[in-house]
Protein backbone atom coordinates (compact mmCIF):
# COMPACT_ATOMS: atom_id res chain seq x y z
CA UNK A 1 19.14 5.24 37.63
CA UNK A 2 16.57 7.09 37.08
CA UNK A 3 12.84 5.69 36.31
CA UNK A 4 11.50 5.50 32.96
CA UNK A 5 9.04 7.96 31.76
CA UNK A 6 6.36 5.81 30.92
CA UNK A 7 5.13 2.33 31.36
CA UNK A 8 5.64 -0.18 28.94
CA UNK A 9 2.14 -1.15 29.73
CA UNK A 10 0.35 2.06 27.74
CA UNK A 11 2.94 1.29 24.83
CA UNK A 12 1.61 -0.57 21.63
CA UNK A 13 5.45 -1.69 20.66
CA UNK A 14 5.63 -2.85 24.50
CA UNK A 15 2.27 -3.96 25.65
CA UNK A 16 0.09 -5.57 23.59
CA UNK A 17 -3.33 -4.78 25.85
CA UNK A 18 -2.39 -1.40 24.46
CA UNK A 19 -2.21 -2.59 20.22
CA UNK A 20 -6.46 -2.27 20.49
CA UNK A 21 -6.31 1.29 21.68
CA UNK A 22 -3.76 3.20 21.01
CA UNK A 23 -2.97 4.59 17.47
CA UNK A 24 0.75 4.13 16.01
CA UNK A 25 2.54 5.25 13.19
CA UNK A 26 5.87 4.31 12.60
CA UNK A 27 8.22 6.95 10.04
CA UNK A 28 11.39 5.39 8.10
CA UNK A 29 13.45 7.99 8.11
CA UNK A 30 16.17 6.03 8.32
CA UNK A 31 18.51 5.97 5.40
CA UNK A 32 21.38 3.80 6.71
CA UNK A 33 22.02 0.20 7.32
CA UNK A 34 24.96 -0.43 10.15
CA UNK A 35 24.63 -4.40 10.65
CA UNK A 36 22.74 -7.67 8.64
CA UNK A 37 22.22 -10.65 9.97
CA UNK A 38 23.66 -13.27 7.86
CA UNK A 39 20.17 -15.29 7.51
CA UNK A 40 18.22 -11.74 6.50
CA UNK A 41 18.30 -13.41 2.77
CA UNK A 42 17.91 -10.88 -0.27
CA UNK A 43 16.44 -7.51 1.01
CA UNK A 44 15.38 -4.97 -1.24
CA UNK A 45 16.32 -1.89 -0.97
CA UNK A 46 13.89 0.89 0.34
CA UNK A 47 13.86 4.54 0.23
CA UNK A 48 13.83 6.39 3.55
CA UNK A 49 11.67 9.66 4.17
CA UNK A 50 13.37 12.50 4.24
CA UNK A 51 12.46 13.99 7.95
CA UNK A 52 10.25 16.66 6.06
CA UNK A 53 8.59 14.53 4.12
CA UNK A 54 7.74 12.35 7.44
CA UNK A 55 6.11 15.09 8.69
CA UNK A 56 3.89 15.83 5.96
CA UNK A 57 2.70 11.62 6.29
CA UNK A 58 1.90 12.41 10.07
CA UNK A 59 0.27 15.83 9.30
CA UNK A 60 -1.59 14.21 6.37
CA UNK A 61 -2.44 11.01 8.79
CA UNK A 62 -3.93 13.32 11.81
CA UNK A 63 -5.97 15.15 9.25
CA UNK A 64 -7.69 12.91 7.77
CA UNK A 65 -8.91 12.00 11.18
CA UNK A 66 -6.46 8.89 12.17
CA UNK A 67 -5.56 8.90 16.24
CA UNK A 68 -1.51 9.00 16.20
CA UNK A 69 -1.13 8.53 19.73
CA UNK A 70 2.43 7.13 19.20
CA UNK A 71 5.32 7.58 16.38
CA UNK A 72 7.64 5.21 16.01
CA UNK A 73 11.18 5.54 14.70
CA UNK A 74 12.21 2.70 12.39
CA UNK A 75 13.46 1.63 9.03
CA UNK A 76 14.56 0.89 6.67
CA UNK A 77 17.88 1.54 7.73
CA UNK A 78 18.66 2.23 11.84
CA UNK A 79 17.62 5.40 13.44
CA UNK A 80 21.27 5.60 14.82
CA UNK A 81 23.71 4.75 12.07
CA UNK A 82 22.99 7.93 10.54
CA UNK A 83 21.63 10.12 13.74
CA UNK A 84 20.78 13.28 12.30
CA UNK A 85 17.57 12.78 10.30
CA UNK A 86 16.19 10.39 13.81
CA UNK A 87 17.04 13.43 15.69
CA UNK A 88 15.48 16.41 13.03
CA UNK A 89 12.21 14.31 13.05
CA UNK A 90 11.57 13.78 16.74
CA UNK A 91 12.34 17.45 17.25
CA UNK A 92 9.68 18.57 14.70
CA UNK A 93 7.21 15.57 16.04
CA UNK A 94 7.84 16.89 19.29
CA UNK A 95 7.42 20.14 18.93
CA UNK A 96 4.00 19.99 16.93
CA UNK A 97 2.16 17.26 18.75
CA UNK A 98 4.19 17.08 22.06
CA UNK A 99 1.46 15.05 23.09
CA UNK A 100 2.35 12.23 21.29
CA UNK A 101 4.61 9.79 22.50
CA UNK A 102 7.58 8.76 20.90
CA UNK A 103 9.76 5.57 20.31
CA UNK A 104 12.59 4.08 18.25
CA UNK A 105 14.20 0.56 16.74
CA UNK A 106 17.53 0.38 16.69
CA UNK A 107 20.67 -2.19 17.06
CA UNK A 108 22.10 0.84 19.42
CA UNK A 109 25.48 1.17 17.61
CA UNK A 110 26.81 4.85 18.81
CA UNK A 111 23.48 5.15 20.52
CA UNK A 112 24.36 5.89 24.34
CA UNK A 113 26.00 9.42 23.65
CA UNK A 114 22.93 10.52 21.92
CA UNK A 115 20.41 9.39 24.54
CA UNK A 116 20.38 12.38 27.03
CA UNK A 117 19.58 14.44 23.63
CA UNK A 118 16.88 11.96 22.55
CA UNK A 119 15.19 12.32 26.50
CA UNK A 120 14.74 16.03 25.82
CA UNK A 121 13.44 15.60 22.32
CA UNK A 122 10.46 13.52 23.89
CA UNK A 123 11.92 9.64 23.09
CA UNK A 124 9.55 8.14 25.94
CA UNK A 125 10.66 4.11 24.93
CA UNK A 126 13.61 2.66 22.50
CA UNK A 127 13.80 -0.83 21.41
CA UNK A 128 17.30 -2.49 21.51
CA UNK A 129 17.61 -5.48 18.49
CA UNK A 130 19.78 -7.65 20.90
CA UNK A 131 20.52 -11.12 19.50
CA UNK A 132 23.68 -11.70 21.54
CA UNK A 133 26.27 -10.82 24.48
CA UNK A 134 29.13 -13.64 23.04
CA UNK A 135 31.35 -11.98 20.62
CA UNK A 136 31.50 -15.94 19.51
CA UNK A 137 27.85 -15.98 18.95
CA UNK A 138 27.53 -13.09 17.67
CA UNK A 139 30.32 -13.99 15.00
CA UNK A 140 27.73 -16.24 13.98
CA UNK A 141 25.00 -14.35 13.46
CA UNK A 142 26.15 -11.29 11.76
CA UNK A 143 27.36 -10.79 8.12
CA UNK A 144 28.72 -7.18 9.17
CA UNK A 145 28.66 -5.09 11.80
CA UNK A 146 29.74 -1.32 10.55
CA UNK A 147 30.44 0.97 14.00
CA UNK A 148 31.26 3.56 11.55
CA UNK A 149 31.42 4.21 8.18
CA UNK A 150 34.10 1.79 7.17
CA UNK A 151 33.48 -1.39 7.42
CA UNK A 152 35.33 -3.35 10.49
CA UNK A 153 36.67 -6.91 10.49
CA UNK A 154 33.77 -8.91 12.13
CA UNK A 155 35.43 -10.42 15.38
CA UNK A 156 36.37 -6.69 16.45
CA UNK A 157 33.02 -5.29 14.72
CA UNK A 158 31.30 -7.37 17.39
CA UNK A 159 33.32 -6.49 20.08
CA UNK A 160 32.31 -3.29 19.21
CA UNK A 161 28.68 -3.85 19.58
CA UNK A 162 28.76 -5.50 22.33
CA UNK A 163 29.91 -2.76 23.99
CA UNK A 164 27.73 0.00 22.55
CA UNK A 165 24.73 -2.09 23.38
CA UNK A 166 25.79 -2.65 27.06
CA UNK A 167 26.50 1.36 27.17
CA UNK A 168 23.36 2.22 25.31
CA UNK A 169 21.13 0.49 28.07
CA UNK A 170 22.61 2.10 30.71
CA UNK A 171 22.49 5.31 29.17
CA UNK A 172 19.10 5.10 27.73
CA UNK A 173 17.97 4.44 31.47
CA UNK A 174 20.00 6.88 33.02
CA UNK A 175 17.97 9.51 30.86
CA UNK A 176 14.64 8.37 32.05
CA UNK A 177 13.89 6.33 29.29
CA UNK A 178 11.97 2.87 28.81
CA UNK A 179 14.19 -0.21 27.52
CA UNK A 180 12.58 -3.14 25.09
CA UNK A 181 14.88 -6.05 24.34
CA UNK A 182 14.30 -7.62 21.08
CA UNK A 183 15.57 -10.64 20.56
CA UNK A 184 14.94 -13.48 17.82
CA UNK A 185 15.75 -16.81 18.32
CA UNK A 186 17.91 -18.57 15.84
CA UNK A 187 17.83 -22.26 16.44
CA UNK A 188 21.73 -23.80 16.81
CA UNK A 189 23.07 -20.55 17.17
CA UNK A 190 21.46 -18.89 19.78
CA UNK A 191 18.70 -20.17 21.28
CA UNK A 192 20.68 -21.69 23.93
CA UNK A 193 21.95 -18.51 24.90
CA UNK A 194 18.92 -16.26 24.80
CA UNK A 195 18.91 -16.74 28.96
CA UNK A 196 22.27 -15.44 29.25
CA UNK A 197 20.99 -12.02 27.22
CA UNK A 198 18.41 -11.84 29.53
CA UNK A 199 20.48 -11.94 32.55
CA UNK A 200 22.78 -9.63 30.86
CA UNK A 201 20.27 -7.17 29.84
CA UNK A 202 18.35 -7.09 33.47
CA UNK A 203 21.80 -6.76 34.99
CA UNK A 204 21.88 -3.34 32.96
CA UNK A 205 18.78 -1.94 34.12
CA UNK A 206 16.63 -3.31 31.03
CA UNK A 207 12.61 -3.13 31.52
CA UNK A 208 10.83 -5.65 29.64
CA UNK A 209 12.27 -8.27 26.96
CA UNK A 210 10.69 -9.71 23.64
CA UNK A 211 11.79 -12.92 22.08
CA UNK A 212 10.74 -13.83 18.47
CA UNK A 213 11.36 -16.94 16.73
CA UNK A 214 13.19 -16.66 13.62
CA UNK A 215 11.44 -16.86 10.28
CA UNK A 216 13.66 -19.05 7.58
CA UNK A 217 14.05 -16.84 4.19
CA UNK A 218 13.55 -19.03 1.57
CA UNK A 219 16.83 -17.00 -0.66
CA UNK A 220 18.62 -18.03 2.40
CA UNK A 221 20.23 -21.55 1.49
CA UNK A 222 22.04 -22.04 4.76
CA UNK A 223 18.99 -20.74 7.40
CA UNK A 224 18.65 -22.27 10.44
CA UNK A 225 15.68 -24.37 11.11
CA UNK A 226 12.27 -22.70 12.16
CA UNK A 227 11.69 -22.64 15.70
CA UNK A 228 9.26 -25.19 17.01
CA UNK A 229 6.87 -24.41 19.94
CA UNK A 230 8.57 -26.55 22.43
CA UNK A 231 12.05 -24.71 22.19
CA UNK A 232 10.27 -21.17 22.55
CA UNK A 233 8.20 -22.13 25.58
CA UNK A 234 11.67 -23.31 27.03
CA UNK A 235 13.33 -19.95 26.10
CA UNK A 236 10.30 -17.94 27.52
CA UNK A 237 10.53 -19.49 30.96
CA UNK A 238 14.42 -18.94 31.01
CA UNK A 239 13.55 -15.11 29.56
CA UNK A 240 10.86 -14.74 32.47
CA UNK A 241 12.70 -15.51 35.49
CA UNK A 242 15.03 -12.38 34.73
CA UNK A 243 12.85 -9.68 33.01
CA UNK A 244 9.50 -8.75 32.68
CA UNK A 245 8.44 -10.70 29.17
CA UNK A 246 5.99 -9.72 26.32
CA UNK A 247 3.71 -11.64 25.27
CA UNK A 248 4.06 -13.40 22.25
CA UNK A 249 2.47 -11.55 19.08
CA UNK A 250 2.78 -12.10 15.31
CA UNK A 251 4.09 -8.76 14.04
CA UNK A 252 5.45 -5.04 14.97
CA UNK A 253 2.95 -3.57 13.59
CA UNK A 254 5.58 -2.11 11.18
CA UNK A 255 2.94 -1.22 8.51
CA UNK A 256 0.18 -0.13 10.77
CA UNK A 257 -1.58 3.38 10.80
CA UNK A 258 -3.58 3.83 13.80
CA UNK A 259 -5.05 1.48 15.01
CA UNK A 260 -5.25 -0.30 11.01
CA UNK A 261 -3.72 -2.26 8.99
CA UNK A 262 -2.19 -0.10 5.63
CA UNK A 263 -3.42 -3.56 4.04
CA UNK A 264 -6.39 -4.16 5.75
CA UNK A 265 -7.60 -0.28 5.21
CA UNK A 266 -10.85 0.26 3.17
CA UNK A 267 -8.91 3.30 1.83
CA UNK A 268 -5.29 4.27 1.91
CA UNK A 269 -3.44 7.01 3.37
CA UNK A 270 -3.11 9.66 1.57
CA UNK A 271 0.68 10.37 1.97
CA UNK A 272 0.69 13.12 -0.96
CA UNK A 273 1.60 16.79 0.23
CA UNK A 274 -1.53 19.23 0.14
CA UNK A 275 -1.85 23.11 -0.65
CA UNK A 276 -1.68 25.30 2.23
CA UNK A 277 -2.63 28.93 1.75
CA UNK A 278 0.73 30.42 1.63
CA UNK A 279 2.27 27.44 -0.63
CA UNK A 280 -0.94 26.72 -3.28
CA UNK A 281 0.73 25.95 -6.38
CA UNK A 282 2.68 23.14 -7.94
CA UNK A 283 5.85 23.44 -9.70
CA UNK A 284 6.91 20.85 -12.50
CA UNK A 285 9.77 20.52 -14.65
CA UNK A 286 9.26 18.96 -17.92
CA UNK A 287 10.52 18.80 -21.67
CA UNK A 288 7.71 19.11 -23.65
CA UNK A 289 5.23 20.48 -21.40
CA UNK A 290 2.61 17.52 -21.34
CA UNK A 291 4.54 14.96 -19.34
CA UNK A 292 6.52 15.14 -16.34
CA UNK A 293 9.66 13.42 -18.05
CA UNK A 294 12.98 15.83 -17.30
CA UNK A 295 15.56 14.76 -14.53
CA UNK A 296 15.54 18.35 -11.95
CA UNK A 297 18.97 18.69 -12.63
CA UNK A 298 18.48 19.47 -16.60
CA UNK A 299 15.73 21.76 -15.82
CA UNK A 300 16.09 25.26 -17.87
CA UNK A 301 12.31 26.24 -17.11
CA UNK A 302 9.55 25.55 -14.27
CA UNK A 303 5.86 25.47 -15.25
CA UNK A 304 3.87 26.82 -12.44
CA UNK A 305 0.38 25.17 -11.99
CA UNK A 306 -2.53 26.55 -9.91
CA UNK A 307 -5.62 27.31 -8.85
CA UNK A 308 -8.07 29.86 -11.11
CA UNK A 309 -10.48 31.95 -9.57
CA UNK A 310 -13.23 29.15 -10.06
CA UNK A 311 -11.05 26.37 -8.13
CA UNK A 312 -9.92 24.56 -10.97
CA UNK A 313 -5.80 23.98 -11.53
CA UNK A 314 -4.15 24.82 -14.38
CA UNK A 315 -0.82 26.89 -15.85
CA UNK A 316 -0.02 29.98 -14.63
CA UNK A 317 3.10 30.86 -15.74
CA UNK A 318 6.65 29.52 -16.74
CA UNK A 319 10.13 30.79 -14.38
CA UNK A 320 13.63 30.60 -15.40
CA UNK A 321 15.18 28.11 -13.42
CA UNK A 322 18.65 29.21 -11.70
CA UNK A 323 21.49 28.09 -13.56
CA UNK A 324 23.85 25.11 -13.15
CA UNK A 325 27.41 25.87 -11.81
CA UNK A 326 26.87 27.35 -8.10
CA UNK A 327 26.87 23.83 -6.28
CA UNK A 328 23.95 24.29 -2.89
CA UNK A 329 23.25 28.11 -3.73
CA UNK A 330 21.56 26.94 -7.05
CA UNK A 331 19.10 24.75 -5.19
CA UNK A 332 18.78 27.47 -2.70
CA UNK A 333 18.16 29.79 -4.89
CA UNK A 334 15.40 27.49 -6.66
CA UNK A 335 13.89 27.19 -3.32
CA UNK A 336 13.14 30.62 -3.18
CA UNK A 337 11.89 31.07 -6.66
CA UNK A 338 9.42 28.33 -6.12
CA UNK A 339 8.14 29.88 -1.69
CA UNK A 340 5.12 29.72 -3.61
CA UNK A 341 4.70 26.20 -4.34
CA UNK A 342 3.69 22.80 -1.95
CA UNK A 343 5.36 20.30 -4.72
CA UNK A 344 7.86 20.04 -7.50
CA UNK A 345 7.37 17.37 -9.95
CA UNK A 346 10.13 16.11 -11.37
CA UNK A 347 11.26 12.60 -13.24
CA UNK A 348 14.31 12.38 -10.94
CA UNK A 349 16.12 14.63 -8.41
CA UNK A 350 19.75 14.31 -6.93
CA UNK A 351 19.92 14.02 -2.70
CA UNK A 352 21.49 17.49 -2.47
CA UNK A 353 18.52 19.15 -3.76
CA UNK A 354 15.73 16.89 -2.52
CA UNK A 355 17.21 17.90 1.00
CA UNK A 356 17.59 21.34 0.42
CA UNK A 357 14.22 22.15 -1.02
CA UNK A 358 12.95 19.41 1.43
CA UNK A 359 14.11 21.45 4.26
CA UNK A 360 12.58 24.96 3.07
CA UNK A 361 9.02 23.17 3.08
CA UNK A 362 8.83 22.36 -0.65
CA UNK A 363 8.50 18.14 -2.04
CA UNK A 364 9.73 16.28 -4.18
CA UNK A 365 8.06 14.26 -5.66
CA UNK A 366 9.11 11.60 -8.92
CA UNK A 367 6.91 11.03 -11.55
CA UNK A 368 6.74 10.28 -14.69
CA UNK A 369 3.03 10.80 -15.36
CA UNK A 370 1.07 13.00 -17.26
CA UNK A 371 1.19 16.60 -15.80
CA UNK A 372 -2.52 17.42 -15.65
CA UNK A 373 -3.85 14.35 -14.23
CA UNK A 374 -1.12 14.68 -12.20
CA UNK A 375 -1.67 18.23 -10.75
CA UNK A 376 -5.39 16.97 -11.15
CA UNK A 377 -4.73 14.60 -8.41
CA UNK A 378 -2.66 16.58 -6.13
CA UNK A 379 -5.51 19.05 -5.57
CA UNK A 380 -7.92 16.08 -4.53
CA UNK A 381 -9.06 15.48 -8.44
CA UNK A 382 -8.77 12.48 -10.64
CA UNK A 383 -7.47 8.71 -10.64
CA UNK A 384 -5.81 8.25 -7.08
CA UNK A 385 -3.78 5.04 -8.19
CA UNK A 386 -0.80 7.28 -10.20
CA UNK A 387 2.31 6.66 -9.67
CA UNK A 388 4.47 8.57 -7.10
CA UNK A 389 7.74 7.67 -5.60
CA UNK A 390 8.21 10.33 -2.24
CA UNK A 391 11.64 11.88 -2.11
């Protein structure tokens, strides 16, 4: 095998020494879920970033004078259930800021065929979410396992996983790349076999391993009990006499931007997209022309909104939208009317175009604010608190 690329020791998801130092953002470009845990309770559902859109966070981020020192892959779905936006944004991460080290979360469903690919990309670390290595435990745990997209009867689901996770570590460290073990610790199910996935894991060439009591949900009627002190300690020692162990810490660091807190911030991050000199006009799609109320897909006419000689935005001009009826090409199409434009405002927007225009450079952004406070804001002007919802 051969040896990882970097030490888990300089890693903020891997040593904690490292948290105080060295800046992190993670980007949730994930849009698929391919497993839940049956004591996960009720979980919202969250948008993912479209890889684009990702970038323009990090770009925005870095700007604004925040050390990114690592980006993180993760959320809310898994990185590898649907592989193709994972893999778009490391490539562009990578190939902007190769100097920045990257990571990823995931269950490792279909992961080990991808892992040569994610070496060259720049992945540096991945963290494995490994709860078991009995199919019977893990029968337990999980309320489905999906290897693909059709959903598997459990007891071969797991067999399933078992399998890729086993092949994923090998893979992972055949490519030069730094294995985490995450495990949490579900009292009467498997906290007395937490041991056996560390033996397991080391046997496959795994690097470190993290163990995390679980946290009862209170929508979850039939949760285990928390875990008390005494039973982690116990689990920690077994963990410890087959793989390096992490200390314990309270969070991921999920929501953190740098070296901050999102909540603990004086200011937010701005995560809006900004005029650059070839793109320095807004594009907005409305009914009435004082609100942005009209779903993209209804969209006859685009106002085009801008700077005037002295700085200040307002309308330029109105464009003929392409018509409905040619599937991609009229999105396409729209793209190209609009090569002038950073953002689209819009009330609502199907997936097909969001990706489409997302691709070409242009945002999406859904609104249904008024359109000059709106544009106001987008070129650094007004009320910051609007409301935005990135697509």
């Amino acid at each position: 095998m051969a040896p990882s690329s970097t030490s888990y020791d300089t890693h903020p998801c891997f040593g904690l020494a490292s948290r105080k130092n060295v800046g992190r953002l993670h980007l949730p470009v994930a849009p698929r879920a391919n497993s839940k845990i049956r004591f996960s309770g009720l979980i919202k559902a969250k948008s993912a970033m479209l890889p684009e859109e990702a970038m323009t966070w990090l770009k925005s981020v870095i700007s604004e004078g925040t050390t990114v020192d690592v980006v993180g892959i993760t959320g809310p779905g898994d990185p590898m259930a649907v592989p193709e936006p994972t893999l778009r944004t490391l490539n562009m991460v990578h190939a902007e800021f190769p100097k920045i080290s990257l990571c990823m979360t995931t269950v490792g469903i279909g992961s080990a065929k991808y892992a040569s690919e994610l070496a060259a990309l720049g992945l540096s670390h991945v963290t494995l979410l490994v709860d078991a290595v009995s199919p019977e435990v893990a029968e337990n745990l999980y309320a489905w396992v999906r290897p693909s997209t059709k959903t598997v009867p459990l007891p071969e689901a797991v067999q399933l996983l078992m399998k890729d996770q086993a092949d994923a570590v090998v893979a992972f460290k055949e490519a030069g790349i730094t294995v985490k073990i995450n495990t949490t610790v579900y009292p009467g199910i498997n906290a007395g076999h937490v041991e056996e996935i560390a033996s397991t894991m080391a046997s496959l060439g795994a690097d470190i391993m993290a163990v995390v009591p679980y946290r009862p949900d209170p929508d979850c009627t039939d949760a285990p009990a928390e875990c008390g002190a005494e039973l982690m300690d116990t689990i920690r020692e077994g963990v410890a006499r087959h793989l390096h162990l992490m200390p314990a810490w309270e969070d991921c660091g999920e929501d953190i931007v740098g070296l901050t807190s999102l909540e603990k911030r004086d200011a937010p991050i701005s995560v809006l997209p900004k005029p650059i000199a070839d793109r320095p006009n807004v594009a907005v799609v409305s009914s009435g022309g004082m609100d942005v109320d009209l779903h993209l897909g209804h969209a006859v006419k685009v106002l085009i909104y801008g700077p005037r000689e002295d700085g200040l935005p307002c309308l330029l001009e109105s464009r003929d939208a392409p018509e409905p009826g040619s599937g991609s090409r009229r999105w396409k199409d729209l793209s190209k009317l609009l090569k002038d434009c950073f953002v689209l405002l819009t009330a609502s927007a199907g997936e097909k175009p969001r990706q489409i225009l997302s691709r070409d450079g242009l945002s999406v952004l859904i609104t249904d604010g008024e359109i000059a406070g709106t544009v106001d804001v987008l070129y650094g002007g007004g009320k910051k608190g609007k409301k935005f919802r990135k697509q």
